[in-house]
Protein backbone atom coordinates (compact mmCIF):
# COMPACT_ATOMS: atom_id res chain seq x y z
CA UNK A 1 75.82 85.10 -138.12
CA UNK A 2 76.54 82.05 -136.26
CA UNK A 3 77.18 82.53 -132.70
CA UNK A 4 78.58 80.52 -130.10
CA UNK A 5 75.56 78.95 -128.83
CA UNK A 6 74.28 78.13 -132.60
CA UNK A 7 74.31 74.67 -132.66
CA UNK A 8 72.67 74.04 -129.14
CA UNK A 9 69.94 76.26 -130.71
CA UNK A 10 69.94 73.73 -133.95
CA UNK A 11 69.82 70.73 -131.74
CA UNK A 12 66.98 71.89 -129.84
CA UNK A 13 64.75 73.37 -132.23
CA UNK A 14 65.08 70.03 -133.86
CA UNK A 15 63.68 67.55 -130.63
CA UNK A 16 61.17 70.45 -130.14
CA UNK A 17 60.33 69.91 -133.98
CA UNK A 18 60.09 66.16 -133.48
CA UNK A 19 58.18 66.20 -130.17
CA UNK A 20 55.69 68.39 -132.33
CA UNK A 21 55.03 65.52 -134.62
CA UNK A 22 57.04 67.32 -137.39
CA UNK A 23 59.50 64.85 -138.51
CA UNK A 24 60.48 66.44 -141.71
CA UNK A 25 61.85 69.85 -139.97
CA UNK A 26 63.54 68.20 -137.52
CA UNK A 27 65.50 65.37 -140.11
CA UNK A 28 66.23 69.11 -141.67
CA UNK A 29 67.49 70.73 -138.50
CA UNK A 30 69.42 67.95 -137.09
CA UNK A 31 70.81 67.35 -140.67
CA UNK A 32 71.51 70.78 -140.54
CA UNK A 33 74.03 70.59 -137.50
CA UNK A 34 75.51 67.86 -138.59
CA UNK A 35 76.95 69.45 -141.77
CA UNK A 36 77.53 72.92 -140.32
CA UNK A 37 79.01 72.09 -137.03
CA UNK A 38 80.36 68.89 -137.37
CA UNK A 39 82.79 69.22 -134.47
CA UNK A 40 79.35 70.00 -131.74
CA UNK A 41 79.18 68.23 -128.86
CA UNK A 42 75.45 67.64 -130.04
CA UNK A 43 76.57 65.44 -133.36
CA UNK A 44 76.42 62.28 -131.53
CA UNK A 45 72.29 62.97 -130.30
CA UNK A 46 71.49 64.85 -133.68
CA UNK A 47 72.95 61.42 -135.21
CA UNK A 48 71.27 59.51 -132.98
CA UNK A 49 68.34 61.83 -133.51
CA UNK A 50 68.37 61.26 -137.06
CA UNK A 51 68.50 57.44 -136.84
CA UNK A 52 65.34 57.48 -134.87
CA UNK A 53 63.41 59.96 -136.87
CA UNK A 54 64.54 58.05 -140.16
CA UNK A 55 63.21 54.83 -138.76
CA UNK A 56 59.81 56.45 -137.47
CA UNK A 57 59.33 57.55 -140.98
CA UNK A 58 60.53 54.27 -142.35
CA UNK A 59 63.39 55.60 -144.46
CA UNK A 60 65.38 52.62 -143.29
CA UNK A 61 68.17 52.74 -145.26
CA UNK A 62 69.10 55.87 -144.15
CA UNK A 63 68.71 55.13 -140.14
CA UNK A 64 71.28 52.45 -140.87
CA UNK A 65 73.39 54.91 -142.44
CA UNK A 66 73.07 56.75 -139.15
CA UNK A 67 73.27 53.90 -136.81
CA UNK A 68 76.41 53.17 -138.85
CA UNK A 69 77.93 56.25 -138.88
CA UNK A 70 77.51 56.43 -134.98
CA UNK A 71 79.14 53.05 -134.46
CA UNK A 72 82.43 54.17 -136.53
CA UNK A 73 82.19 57.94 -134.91
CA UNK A 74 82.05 57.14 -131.07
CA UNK A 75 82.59 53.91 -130.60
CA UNK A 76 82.15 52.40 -127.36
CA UNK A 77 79.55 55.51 -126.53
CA UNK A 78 77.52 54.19 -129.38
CA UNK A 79 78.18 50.41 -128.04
CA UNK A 80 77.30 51.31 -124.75
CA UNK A 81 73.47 52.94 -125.72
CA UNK A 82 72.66 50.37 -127.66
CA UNK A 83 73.44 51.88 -131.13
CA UNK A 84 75.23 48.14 -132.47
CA UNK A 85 71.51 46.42 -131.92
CA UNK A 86 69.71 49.13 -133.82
CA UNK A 87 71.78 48.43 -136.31
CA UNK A 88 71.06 45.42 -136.33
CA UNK A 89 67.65 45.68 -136.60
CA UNK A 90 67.81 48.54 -139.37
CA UNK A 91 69.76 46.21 -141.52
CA UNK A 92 66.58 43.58 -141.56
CA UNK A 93 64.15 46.28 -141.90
CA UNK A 94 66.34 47.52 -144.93
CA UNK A 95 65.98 44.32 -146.17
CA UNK A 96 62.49 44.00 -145.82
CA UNK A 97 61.46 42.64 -142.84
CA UNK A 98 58.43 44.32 -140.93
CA UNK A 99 58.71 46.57 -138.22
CA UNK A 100 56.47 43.82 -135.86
CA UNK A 101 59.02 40.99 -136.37
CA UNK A 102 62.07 43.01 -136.39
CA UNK A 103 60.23 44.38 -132.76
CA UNK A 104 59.13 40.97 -131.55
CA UNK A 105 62.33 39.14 -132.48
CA UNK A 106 64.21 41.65 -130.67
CA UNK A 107 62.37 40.40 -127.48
CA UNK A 108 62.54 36.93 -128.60
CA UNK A 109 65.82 37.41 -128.19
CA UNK A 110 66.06 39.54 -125.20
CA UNK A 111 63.41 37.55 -123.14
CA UNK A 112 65.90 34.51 -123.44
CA UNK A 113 64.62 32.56 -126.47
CA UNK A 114 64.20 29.06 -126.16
CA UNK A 115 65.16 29.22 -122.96
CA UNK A 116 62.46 30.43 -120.97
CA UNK A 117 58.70 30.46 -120.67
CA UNK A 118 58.64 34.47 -121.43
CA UNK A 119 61.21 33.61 -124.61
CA UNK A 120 58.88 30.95 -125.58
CA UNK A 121 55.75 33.31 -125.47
CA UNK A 122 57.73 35.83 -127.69
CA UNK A 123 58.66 33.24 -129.81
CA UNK A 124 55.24 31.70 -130.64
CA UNK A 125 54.15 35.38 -131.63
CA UNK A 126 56.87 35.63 -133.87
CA UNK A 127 56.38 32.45 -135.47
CA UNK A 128 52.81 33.60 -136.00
CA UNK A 129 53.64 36.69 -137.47
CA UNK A 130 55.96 34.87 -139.61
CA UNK A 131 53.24 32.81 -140.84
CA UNK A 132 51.34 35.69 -142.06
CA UNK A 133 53.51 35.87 -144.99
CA UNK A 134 53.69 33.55 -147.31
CA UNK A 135 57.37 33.78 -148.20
CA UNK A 136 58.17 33.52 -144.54
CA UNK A 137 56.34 30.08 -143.58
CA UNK A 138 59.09 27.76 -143.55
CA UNK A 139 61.21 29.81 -141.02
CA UNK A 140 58.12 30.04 -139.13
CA UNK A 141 57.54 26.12 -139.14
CA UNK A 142 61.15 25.99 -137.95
CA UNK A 143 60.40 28.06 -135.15
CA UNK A 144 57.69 26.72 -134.41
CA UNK A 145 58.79 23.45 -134.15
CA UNK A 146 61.59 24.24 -132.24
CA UNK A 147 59.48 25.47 -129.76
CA UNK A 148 56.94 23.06 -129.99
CA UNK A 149 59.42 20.61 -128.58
CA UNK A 150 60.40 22.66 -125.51
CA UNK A 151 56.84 23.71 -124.49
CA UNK A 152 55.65 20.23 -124.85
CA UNK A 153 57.57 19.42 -121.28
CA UNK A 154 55.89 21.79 -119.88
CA UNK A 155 51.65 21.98 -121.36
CA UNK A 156 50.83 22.14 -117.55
CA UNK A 157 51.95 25.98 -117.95
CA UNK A 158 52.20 26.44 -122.21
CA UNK A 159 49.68 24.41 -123.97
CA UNK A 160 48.03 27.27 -125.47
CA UNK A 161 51.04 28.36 -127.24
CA UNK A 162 52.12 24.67 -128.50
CA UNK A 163 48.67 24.74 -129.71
CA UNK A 164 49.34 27.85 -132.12
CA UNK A 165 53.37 26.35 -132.72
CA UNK A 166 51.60 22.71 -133.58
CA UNK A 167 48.68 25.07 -135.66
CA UNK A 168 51.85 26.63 -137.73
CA UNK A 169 53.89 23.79 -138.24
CA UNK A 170 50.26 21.52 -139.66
CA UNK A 171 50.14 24.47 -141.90
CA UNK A 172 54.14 24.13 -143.26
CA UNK A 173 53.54 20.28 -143.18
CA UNK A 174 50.42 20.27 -145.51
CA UNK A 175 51.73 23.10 -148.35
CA UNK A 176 55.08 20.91 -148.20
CA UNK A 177 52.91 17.53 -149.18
CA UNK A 178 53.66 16.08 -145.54
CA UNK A 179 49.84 15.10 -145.23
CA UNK A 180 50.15 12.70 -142.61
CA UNK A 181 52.82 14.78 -140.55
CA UNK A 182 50.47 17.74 -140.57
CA UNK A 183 47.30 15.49 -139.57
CA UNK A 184 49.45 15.12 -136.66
CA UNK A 185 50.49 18.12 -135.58
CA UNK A 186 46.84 19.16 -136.39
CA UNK A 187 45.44 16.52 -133.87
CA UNK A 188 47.92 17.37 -131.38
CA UNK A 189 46.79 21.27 -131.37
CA UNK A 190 43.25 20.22 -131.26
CA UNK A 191 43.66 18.42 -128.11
CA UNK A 192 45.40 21.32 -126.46
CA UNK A 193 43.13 24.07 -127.85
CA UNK A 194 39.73 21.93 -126.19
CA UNK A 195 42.01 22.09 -122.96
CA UNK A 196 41.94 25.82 -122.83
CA UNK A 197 38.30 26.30 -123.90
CA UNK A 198 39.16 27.33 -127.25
CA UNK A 199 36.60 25.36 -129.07
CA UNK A 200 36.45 27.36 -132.03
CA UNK A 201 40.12 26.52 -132.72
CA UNK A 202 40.22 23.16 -131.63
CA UNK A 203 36.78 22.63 -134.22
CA UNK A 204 39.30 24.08 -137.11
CA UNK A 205 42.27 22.04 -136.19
CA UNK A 206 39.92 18.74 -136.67
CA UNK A 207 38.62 20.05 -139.71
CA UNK A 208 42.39 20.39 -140.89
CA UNK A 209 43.51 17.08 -139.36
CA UNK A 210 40.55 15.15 -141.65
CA UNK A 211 41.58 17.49 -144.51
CA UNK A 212 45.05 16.02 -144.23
CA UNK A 213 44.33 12.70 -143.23
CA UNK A 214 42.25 12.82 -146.64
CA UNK A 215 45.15 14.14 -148.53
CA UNK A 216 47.43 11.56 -147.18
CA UNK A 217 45.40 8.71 -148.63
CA UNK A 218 44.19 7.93 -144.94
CA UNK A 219 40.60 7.83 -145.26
CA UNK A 220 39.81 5.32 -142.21
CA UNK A 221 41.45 7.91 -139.70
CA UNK A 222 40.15 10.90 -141.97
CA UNK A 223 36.45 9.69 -141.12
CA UNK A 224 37.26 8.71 -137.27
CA UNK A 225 38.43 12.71 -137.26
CA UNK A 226 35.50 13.53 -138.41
CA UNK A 227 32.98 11.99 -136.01
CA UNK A 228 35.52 13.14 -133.11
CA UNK A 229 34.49 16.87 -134.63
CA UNK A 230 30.76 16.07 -134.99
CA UNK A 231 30.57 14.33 -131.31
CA UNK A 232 32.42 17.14 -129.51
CA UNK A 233 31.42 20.69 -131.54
CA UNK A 234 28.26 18.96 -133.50
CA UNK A 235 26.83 22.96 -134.26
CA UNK A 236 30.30 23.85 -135.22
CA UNK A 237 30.75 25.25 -138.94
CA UNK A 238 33.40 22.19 -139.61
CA UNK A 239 31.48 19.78 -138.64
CA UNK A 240 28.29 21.09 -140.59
CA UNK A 241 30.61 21.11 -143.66
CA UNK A 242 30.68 17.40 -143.78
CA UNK A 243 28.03 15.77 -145.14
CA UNK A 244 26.49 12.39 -143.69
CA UNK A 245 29.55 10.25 -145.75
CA UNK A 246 31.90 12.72 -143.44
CA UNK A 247 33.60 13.59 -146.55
């Protein structure tokens, strides 16, 4: 029989459940609550609950239902804890954005964007994990170029990262057919890459710089690319690629 104290047990069996790893019985037990006593003074955590167990589980669809339902429910209590940006994120996970970008752009955001050196960190790792997918490279260009043009005031302090955001945007430039643009984005994040002793990088960025030099019909600054990449990284893979035409 259900006693007075029987949804207090509900809601914490249920966060003993979860903190046991076992997701399923607690979605059950907090779901549970919800339907028998849904006038408890524990809906609003077992909602909240639920929201964070579906998104562990990556039933994302149905966190945003919860995140949702807590929003219309309570309000400004939901407002206050933050419900409104989980949301937020739930609806681009829904839609099929990964749980890294949703999680980086989130402190893209949060670290002040554009704005400031930490936003601009944030940023170039979400640009680069925006470039890992194919169908996401052109808003990861964007990006990148947007922050390419704020970090380039200030390479004293971020040259590694407009490095990776020039790296990016070569990338966009070249599957677009902008061959000469992306030699020169390609050039530029060579230059900063040697800078910071990443030689390895700064050998592939020349490689790619030649490559679209080549591509853009530019063969006279395709082969001065070249012997730049043979005179500074001469045991480098790139530069043993080329044979003795530099083609």
């Amino acid at each position: 029989p259900d006693g007075k104290f029987t949804d207090a047990s509900w809601y914490f069996s249920a966060d003993c459940q979860a903190q046991l790893g076992s997701a399923g019985r607690a979605v059950l037990q907090n779901s549970a609550l919800i339907k028998k006593y849904p006038g408890s003074t524990y809906i609003y955590g077992a909602m909240k609950n639920l929201m964070i167990l579906y998104r562990q589980t990556g039933d994302y669809g149905d966190a945003l239902e919860q995140a949702r339902g807590l929003l219309q429910k309570f309000g400004e209590q939901a407002r206050s804890d933050g419900i409104a940006k989980q949301a937020a994120e739930l609806e681009k996970l829904a839609a099929g954005s990964s749980e890294a970008v949703v999680k980086k752009q989130s402190e893209y955001d949060r670290k002040g964007g554009l704005t400031t050196a930490e936003g601009r960190k944030a940023g170039t790792e979400l640009a680069a994990l925006y470039a890992s997918s194919e169908s996401k490279l052109p808003r990861a260009a964007d990006l990148a170029q947007q922050l390419l043009a704020v970090e380039k005031q200030h390479l004293d302090a971020e040259s590694l990262d407009a490095a990776e955001n020039a790296d990016t945007a070569g990338l966009y430039s070249r599957r677009t057919g902008k061959n000469q643009e992306a030699a020169g984005f390609y050039l530029f994040a060579a230059e900063q890459y040697r800078a910071n002793g990443k030689d390895d990088d700064a050998a592939a960025a020349l490689y790619n710089a030649a490559d679209a030099f080549r591509a853009a019909g530019k063969d006279g600054d395709a082969d001065e690319t070249v012997k730049t990449l043979k005179k500074l990284y001469p045991g480098s893979r790139q530069a043993k690629s080329f044979d003795s035409s530099g083609r």
